[in-house]
PDB file of N, CA and C in Angstrom:
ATOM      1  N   UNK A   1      60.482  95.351 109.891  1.00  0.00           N
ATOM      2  CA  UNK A   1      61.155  94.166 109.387  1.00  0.00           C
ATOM      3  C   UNK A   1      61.145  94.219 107.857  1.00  0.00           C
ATOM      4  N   UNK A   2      62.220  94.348 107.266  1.00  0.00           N
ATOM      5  CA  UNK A   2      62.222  94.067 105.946  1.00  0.00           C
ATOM      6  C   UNK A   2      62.726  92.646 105.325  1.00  0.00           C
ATOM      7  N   UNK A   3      62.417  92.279 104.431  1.00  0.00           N
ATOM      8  CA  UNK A   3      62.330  90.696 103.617  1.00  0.00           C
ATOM      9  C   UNK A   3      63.238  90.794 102.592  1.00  0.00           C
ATOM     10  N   UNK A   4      64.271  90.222 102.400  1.00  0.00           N
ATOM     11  CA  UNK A   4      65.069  90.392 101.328  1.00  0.00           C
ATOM     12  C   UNK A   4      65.101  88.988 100.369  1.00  0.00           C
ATOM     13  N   UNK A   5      65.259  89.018  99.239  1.00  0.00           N
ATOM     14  CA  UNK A   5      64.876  87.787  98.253  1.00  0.00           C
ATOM     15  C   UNK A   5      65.618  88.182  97.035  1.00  0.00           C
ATOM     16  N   UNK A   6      65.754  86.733  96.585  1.00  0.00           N
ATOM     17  CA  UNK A   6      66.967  87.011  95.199  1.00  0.00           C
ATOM     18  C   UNK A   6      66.466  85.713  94.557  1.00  0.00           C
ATOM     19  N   UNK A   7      66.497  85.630  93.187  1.00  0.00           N
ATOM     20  CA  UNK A   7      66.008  84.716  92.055  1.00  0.00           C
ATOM     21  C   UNK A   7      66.415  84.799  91.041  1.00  0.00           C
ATOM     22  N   UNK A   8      65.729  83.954  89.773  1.00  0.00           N
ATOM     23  CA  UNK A   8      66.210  84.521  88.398  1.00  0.00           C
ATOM     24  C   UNK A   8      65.646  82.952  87.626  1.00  0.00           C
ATOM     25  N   UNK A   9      66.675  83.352  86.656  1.00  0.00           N
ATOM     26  CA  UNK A   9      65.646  81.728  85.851  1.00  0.00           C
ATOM     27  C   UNK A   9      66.551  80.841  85.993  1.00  0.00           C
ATOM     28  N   UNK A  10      66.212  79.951  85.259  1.00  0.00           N
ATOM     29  CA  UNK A  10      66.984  78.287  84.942  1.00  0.00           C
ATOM     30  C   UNK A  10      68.154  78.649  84.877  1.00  0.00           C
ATOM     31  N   UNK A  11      69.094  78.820  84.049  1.00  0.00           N
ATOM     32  CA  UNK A  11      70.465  79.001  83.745  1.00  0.00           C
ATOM     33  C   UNK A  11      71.293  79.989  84.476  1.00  0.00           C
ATOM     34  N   UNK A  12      70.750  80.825  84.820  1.00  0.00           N
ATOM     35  CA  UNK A  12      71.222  82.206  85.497  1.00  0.00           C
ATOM     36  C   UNK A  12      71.712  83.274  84.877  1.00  0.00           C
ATOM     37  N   UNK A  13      71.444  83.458  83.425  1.00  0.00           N
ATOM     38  CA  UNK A  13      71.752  84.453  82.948  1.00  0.00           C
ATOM     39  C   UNK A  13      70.881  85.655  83.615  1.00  0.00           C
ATOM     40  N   UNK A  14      69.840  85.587  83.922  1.00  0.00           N
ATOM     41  CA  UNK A  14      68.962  86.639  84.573  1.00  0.00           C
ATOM     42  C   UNK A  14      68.872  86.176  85.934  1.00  0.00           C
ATOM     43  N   UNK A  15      69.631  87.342  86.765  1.00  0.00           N
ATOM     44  CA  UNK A  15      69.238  87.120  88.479  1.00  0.00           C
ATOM     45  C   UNK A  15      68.875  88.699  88.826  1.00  0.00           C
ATOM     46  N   UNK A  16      67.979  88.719  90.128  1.00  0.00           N
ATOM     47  CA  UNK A  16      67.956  89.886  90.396  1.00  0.00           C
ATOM     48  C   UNK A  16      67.613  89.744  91.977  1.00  0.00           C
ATOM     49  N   UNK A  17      67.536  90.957  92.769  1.00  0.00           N
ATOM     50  CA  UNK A  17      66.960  90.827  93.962  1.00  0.00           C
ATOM     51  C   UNK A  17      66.078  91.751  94.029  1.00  0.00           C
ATOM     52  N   UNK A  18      65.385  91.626  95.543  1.00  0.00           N
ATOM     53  CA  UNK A  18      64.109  92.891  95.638  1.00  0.00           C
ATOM     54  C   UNK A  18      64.246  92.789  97.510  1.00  0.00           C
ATOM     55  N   UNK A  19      63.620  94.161  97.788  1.00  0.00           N
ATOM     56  CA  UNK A  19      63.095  93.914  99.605  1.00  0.00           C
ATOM     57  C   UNK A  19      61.721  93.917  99.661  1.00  0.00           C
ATOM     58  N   UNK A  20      60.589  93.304 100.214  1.00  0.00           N
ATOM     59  CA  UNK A  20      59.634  93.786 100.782  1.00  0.00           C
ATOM     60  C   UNK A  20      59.467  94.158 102.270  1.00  0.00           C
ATOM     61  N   UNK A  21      58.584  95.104 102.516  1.00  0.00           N
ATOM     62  CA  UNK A  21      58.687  95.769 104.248  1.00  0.00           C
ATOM     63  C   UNK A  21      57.974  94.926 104.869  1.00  0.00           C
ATOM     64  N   UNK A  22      57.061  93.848 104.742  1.00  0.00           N
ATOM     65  CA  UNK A  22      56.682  92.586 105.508  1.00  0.00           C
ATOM     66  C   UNK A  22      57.055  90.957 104.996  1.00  0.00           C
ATOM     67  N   UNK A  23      57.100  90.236 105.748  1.00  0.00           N
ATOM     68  CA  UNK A  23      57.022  88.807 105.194  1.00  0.00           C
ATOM     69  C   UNK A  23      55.594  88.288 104.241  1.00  0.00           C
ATOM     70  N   UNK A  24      54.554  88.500 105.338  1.00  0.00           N
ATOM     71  CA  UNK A  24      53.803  87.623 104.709  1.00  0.00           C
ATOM     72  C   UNK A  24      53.074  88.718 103.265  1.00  0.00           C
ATOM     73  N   UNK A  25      53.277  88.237 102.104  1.00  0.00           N
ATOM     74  CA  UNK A  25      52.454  88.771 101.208  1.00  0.00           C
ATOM     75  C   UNK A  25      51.710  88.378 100.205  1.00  0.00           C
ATOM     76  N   UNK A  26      50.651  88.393  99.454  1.00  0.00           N
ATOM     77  CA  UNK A  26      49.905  88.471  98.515  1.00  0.00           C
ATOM     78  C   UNK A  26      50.158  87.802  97.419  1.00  0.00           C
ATOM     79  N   UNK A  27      50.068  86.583  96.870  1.00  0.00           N
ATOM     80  CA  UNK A  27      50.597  86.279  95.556  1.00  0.00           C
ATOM     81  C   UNK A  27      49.118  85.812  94.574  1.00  0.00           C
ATOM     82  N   UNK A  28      49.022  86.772  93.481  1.00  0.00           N
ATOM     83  CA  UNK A  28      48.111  86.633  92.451  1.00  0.00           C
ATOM     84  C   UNK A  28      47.895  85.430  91.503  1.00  0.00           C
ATOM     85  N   UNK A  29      47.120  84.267  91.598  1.00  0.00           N
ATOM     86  CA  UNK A  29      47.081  82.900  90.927  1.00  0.00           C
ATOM     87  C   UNK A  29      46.458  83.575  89.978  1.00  0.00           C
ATOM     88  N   UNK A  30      46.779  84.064  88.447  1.00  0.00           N
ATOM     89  CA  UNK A  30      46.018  84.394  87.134  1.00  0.00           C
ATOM     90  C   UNK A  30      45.941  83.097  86.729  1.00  0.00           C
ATOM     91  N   UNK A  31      44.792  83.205  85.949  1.00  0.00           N
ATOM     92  CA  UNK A  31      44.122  82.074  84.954  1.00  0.00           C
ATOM     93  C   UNK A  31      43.667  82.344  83.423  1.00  0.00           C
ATOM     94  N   UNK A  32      44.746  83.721  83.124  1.00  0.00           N
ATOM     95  CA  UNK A  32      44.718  83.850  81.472  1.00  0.00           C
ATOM     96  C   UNK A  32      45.286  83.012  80.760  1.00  0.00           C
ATOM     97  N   UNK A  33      45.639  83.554  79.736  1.00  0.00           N
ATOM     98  CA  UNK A  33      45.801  82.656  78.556  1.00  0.00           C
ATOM     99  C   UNK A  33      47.476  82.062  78.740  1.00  0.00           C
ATOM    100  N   UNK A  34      48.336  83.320  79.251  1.00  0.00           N
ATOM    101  CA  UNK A  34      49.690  82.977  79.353  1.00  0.00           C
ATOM    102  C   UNK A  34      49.900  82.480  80.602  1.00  0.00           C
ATOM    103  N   UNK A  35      49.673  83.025  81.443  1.00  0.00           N
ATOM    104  CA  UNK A  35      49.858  82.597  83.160  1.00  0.00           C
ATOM    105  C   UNK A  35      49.140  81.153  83.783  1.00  0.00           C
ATOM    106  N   UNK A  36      47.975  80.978  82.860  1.00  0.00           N
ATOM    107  CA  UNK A  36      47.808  79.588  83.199  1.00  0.00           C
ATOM    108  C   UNK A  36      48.664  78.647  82.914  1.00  0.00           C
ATOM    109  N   UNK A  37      49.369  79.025  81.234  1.00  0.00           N
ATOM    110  CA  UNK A  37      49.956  77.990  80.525  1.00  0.00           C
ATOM    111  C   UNK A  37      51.220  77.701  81.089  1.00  0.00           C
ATOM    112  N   UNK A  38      52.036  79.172  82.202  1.00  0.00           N
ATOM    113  CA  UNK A  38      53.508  78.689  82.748  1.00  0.00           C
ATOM    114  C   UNK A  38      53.417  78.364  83.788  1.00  0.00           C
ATOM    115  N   UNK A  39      52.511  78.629  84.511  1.00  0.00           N
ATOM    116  CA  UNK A  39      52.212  78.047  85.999  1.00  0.00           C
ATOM    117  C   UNK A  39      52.650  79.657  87.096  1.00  0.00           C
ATOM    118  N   UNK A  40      52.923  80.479  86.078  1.00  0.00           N
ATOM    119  CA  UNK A  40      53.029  82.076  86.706  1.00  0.00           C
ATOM    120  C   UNK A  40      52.644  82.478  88.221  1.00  0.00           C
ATOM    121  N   UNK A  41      52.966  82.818  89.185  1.00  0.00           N
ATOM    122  CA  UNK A  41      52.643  82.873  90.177  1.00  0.00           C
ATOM    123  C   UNK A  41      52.821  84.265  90.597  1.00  0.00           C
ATOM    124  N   UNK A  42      52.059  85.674  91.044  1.00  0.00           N
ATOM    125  CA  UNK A  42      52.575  86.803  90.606  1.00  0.00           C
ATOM    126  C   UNK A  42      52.728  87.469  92.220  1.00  0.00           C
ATOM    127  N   UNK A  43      53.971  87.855  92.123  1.00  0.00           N
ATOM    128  CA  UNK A  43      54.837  88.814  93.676  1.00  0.00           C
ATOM    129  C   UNK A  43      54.534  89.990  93.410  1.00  0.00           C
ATOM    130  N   UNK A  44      54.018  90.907  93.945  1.00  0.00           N
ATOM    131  CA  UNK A  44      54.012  92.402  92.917  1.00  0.00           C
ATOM    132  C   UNK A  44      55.328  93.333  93.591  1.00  0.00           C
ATOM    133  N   UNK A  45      56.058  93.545  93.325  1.00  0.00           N
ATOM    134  CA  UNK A  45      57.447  94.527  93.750  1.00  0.00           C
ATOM    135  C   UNK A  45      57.477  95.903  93.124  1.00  0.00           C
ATOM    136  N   UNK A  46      57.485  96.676  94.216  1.00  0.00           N
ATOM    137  CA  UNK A  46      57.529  98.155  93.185  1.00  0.00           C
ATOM    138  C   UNK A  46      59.048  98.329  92.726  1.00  0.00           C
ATOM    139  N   UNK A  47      58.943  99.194  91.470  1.00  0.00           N
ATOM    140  CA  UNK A  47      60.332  98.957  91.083  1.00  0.00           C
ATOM    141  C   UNK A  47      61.465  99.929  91.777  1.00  0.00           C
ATOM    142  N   UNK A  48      60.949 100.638  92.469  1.00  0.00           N
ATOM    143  CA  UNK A  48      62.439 101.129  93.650  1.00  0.00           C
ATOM    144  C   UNK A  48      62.656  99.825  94.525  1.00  0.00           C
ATOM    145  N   UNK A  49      62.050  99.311  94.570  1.00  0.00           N
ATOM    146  CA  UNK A  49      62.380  98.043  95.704  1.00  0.00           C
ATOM    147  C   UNK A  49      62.766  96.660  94.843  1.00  0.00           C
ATOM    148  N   UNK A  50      63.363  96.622  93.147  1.00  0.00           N
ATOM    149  CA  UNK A  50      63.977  95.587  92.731  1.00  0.00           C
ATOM    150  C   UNK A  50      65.237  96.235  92.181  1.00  0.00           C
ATOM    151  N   UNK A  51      66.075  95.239  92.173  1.00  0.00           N
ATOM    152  CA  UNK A  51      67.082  95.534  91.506  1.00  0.00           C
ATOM    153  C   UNK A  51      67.626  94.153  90.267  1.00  0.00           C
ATOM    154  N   UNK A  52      67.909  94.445  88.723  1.00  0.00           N
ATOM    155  CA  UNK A  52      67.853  93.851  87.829  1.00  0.00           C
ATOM    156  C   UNK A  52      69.475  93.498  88.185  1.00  0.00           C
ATOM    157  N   UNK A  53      70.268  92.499  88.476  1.00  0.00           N
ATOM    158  CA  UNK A  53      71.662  92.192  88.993  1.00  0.00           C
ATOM    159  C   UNK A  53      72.331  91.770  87.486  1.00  0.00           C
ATOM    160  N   UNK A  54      71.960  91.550  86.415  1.00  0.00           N
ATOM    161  CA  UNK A  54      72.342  91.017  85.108  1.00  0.00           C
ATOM    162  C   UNK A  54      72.021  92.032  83.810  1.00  0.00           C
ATOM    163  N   UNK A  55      72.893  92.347  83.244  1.00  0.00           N
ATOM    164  CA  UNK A  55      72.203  92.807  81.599  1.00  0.00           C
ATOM    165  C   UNK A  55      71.124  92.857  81.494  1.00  0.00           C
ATOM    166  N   UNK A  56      70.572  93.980  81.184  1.00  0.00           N
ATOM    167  CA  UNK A  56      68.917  93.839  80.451  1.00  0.00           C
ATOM    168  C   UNK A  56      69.157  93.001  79.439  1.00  0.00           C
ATOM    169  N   UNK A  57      70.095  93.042  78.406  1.00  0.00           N
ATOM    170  CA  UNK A  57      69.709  92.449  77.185  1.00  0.00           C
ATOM    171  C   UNK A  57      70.021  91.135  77.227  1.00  0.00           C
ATOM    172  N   UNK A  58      70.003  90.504  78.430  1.00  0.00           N
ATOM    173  CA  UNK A  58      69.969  88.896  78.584  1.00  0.00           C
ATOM    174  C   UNK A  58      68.481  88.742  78.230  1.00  0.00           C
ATOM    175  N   UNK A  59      67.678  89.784  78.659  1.00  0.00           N
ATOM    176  CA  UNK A  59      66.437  89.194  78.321  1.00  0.00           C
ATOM    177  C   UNK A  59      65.873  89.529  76.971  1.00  0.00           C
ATOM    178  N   UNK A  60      64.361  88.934  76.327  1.00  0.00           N
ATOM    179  CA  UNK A  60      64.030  89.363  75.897  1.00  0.00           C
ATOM    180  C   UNK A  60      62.311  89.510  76.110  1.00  0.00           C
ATOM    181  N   UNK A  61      62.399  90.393  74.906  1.00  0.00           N
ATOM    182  CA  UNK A  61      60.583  90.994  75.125  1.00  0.00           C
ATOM    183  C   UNK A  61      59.507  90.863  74.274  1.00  0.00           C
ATOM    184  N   UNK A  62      58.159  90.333  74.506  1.00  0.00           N
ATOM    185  CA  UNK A  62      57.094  89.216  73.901  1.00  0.00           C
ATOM    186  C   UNK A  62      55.729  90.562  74.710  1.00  0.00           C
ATOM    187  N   UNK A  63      55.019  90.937  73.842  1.00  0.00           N
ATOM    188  CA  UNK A  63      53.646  91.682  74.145  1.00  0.00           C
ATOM    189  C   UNK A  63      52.770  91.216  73.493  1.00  0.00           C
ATOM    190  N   UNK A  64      51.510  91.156  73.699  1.00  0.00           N
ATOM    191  CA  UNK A  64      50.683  90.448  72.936  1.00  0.00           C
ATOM    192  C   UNK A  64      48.978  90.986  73.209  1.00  0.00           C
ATOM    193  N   UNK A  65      48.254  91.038  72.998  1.00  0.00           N
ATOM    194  CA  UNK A  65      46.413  91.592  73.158  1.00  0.00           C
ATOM    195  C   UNK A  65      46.948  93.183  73.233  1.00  0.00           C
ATOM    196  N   UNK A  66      46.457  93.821  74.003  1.00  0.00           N
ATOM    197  CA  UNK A  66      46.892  95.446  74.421  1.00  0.00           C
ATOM    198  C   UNK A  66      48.238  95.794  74.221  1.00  0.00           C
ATOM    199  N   UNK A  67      48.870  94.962  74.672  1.00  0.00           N
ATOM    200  CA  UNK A  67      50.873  95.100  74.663  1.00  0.00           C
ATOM    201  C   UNK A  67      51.182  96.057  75.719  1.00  0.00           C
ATOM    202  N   UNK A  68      50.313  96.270  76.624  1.00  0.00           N
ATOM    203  CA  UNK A  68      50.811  97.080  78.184  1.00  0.00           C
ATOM    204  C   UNK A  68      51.657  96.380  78.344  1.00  0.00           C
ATOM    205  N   UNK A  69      51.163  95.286  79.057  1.00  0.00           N
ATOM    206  CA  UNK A  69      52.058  94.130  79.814  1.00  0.00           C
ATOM    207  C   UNK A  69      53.776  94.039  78.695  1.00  0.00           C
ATOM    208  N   UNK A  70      54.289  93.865  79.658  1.00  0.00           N
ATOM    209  CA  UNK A  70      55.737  93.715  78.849  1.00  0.00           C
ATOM    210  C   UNK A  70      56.515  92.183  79.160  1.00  0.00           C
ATOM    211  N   UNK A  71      56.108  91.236  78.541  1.00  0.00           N
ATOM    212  CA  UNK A  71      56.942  90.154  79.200  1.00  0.00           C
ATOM    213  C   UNK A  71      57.874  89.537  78.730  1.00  0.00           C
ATOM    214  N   UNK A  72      59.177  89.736  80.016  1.00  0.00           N
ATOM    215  CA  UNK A  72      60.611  89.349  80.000  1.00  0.00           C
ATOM    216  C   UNK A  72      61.102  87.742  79.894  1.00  0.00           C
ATOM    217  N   UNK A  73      61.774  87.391  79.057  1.00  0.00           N
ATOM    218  CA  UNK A  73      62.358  86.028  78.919  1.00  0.00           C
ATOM    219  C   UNK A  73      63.329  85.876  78.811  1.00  0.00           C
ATOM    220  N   UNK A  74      63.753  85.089  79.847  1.00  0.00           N
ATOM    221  CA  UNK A  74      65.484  85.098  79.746  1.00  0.00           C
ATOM    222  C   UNK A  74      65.929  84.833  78.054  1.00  0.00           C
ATOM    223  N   UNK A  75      66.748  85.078  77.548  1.00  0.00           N
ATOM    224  CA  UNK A  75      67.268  85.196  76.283  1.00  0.00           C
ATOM    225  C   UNK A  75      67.659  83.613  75.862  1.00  0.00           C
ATOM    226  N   UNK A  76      68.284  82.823  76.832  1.00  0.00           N
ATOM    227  CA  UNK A  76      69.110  81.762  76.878  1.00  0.00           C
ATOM    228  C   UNK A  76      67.829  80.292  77.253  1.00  0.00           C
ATOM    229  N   UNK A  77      67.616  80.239  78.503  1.00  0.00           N
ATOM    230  CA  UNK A  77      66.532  79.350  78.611  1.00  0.00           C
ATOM    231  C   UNK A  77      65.081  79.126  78.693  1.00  0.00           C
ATOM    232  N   UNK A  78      64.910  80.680  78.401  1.00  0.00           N
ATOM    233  CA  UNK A  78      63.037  81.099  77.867  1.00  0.00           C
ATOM    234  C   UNK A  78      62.390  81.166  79.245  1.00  0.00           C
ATOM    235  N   UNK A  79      62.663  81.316  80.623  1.00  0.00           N
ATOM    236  CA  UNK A  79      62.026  81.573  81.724  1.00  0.00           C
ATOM    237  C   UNK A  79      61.885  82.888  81.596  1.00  0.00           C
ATOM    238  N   UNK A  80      60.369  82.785  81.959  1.00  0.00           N
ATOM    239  CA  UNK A  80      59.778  84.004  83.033  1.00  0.00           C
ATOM    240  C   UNK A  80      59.812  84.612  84.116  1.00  0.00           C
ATOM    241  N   UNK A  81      60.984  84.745  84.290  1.00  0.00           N
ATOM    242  CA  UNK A  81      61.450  85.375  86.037  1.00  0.00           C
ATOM    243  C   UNK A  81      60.436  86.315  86.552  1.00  0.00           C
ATOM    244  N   UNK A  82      60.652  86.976  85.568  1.00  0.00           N
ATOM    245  CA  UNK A  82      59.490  88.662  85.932  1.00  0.00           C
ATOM    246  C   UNK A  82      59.197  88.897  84.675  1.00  0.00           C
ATOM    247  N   UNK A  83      58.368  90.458  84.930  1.00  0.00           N
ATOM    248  CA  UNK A  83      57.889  91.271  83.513  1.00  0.00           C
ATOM    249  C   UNK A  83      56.755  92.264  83.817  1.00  0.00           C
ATOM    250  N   UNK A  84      56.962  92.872  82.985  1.00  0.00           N
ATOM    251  CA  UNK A  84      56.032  94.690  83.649  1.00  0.00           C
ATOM    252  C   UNK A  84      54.519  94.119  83.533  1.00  0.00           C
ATOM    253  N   UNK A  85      54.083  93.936  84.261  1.00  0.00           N
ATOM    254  CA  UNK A  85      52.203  93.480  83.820  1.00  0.00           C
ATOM    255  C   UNK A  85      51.151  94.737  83.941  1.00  0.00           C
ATOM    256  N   UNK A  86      50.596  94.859  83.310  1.00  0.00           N
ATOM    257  CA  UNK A  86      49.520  96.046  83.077  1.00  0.00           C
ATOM    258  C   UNK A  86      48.723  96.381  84.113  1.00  0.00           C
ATOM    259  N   UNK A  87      48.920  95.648  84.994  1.00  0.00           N
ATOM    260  CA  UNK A  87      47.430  95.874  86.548  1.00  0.00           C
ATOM    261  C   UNK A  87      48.641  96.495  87.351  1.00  0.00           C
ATOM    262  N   UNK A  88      49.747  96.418  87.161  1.00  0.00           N
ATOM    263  CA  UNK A  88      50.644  97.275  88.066  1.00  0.00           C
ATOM    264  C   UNK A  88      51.467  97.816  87.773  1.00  0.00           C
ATOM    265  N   UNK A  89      51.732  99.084  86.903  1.00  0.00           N
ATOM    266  CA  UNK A  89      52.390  99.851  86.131  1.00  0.00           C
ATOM    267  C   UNK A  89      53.454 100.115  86.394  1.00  0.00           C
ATOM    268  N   UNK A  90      53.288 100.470  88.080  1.00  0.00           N
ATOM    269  CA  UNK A  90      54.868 100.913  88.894  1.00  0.00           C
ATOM    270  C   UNK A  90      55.397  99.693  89.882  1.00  0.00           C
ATOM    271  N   UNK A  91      54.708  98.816  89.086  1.00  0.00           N
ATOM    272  CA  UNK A  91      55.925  97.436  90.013  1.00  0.00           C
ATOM    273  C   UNK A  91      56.235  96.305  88.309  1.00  0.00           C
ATOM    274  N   UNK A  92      57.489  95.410  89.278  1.00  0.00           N
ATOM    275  CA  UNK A  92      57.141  94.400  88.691  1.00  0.00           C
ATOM    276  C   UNK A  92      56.372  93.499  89.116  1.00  0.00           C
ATOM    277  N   UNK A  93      55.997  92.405  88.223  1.00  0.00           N
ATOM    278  CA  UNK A  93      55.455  91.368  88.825  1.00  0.00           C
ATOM    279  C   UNK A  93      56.699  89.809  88.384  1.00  0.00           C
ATOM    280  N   UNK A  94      56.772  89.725  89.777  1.00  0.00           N
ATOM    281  CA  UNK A  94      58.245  88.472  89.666  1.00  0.00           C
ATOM    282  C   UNK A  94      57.612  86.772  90.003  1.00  0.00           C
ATOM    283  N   UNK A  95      57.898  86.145  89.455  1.00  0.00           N
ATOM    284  CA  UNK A  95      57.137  84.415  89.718  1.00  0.00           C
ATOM    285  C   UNK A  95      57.633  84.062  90.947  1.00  0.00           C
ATOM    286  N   UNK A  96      56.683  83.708  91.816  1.00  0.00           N
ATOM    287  CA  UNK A  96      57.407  82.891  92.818  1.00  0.00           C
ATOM    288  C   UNK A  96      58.096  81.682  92.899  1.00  0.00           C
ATOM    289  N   UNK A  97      57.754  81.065  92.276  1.00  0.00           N
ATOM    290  CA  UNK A  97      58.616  80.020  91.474  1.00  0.00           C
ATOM    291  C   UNK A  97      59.937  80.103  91.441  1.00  0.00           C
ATOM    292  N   UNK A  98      60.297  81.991  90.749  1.00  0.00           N
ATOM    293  CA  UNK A  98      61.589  81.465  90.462  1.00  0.00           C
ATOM    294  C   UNK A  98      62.505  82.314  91.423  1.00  0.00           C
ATOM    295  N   UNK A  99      61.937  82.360  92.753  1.00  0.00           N
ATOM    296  CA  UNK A  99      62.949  83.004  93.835  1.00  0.00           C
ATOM    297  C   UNK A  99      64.049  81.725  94.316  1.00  0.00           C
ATOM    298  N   UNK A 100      64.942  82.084  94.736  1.00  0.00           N
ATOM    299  CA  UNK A 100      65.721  81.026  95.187  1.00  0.00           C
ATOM    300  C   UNK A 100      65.401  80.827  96.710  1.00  0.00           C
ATOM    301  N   UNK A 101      65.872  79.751  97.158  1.00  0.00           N
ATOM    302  CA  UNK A 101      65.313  78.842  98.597  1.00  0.00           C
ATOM    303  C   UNK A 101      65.915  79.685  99.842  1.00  0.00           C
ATOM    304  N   UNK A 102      65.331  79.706 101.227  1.00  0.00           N
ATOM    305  CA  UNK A 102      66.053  80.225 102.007  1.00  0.00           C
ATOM    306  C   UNK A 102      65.739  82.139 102.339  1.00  0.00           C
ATOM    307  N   UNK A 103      64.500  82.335 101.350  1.00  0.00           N
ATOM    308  CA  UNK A 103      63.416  83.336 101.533  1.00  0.00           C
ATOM    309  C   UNK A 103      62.614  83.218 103.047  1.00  0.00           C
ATOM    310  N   UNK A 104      62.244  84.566 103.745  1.00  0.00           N
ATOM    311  CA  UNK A 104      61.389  84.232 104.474  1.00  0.00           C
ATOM    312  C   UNK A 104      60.227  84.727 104.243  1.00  0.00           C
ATOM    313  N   UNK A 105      59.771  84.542 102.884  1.00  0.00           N
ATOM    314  CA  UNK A 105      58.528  84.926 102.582  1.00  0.00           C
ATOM    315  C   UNK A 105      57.420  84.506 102.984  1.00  0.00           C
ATOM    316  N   UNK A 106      56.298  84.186 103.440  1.00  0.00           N
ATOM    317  CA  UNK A 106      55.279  83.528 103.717  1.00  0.00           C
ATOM    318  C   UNK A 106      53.790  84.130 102.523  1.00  0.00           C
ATOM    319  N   UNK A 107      54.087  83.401 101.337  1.00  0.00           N
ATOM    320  CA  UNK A 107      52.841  83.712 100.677  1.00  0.00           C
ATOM    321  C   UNK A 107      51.233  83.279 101.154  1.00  0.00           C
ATOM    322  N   UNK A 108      50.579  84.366 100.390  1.00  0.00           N
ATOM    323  CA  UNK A 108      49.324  84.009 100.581  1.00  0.00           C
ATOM    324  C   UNK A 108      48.272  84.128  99.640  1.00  0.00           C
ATOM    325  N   UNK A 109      47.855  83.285  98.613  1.00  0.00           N
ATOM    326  CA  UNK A 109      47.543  83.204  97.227  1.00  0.00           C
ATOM    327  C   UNK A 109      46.103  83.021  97.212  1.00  0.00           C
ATOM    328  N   UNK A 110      46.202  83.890  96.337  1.00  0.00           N
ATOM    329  CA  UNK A 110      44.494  84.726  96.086  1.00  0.00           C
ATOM    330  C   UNK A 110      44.759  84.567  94.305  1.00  0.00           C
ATOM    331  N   UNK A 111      43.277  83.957  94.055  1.00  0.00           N
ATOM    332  CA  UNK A 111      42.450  83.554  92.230  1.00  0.00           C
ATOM    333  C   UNK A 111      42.776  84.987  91.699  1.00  0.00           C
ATOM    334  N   UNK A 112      43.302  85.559  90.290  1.00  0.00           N
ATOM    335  CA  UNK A 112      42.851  86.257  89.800  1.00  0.00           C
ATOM    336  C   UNK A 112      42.140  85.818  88.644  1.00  0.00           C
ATOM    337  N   UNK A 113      41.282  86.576  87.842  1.00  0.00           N
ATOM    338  CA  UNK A 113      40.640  86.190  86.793  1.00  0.00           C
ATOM    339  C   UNK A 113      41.337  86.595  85.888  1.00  0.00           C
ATOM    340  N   UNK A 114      42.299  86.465  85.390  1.00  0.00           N
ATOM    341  CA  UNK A 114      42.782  87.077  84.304  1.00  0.00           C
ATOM    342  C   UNK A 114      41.961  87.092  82.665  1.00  0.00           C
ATOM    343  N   UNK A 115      41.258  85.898  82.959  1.00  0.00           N
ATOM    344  CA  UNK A 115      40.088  85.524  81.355  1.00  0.00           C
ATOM    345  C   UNK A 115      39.228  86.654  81.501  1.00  0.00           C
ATOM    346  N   UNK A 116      38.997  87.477  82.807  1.00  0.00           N
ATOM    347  CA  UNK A 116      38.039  88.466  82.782  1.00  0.00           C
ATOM    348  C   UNK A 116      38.749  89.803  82.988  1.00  0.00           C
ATOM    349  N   UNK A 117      39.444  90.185  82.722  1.00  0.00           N
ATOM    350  CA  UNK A 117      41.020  91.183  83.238  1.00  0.00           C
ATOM    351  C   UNK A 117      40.413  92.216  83.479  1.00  0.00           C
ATOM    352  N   UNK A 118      39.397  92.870  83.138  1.00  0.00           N
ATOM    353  CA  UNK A 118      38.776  94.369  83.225  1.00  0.00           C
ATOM    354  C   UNK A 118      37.983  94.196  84.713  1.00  0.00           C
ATOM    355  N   UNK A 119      37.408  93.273  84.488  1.00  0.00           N
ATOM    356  CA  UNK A 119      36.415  93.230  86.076  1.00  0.00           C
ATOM    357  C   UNK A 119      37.233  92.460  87.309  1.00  0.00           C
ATOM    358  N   UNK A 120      38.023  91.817  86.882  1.00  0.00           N
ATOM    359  CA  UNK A 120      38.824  91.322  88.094  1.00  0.00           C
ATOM    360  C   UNK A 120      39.930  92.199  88.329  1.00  0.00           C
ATOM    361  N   UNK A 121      40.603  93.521  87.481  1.00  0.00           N
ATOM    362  CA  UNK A 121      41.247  94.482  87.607  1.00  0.00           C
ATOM    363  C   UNK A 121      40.771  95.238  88.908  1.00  0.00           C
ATOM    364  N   UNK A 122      39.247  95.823  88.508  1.00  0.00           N
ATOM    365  CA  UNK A 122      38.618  96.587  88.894  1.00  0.00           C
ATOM    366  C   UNK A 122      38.629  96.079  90.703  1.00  0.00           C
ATOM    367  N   UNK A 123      38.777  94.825  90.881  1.00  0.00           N
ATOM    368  CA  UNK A 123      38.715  94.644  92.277  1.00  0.00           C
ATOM    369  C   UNK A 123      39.712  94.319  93.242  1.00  0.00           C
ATOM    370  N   UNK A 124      41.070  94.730  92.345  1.00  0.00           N
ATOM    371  CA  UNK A 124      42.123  94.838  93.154  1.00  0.00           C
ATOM    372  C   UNK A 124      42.464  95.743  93.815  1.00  0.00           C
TER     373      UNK A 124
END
């Protein structure tokens, strides 16, 4: 069974879709500095399994401590749809938040520590 899902931000300059090969999956509650502050909710998608449906350069790009992490903002209304995060190199990580309705996803949300990122890394 594969899961198909499509989202993007506020305005819609940025939409994209992705498949996952089950419904029910994994969503990462971080409690760093940025992800607490948007209410971030993290899908992890490898990137053969998303597809970006809009211009890259609708978005733009904000790095900050290490600057692994790469995070995407729509250009136009400043949402966080997605963005490359450093604990998963070969996916994205997309907000659940901003999938559109009519998903048959069934999340299942697990604490990360993001204030502790090295040791709560270590136990993913």
């Amino acid at each position: 069974m594969t899961i198909e899902a499509s989202g993007g931000c506020h305005c819609g300059a940025v939409r994209f879709r992705f498949t996952l090969p089950v419904a029910e999956v994994e969503l990462l509650d971080c409690n760093c500095s940025i992800c607490s502050r948007t209410g971030f909710l993290h899908l992890i998608v490898p990137h053969s399994d998303f597809e970006l449906q809009t211009p890259r350069d609708a978005l733009t790009s904000y790095r900050f401590g290490t600057g692994a992490a790469e995070h995407l903002f729509c250009g136009t209304c400043g949402v966080k749809s997605f963005y490359q995060p450093r604990s998963h190199l070969e996916s994205w990580s997309v907000n659940f938040h901003c999938l559109d309705t009519g998903h048959a996803i069934v999340p299942v949300i697990r604490s990360f520590d993001g204030q502790n990122w090295e040791t709560a890394r270590a136990r993913l």
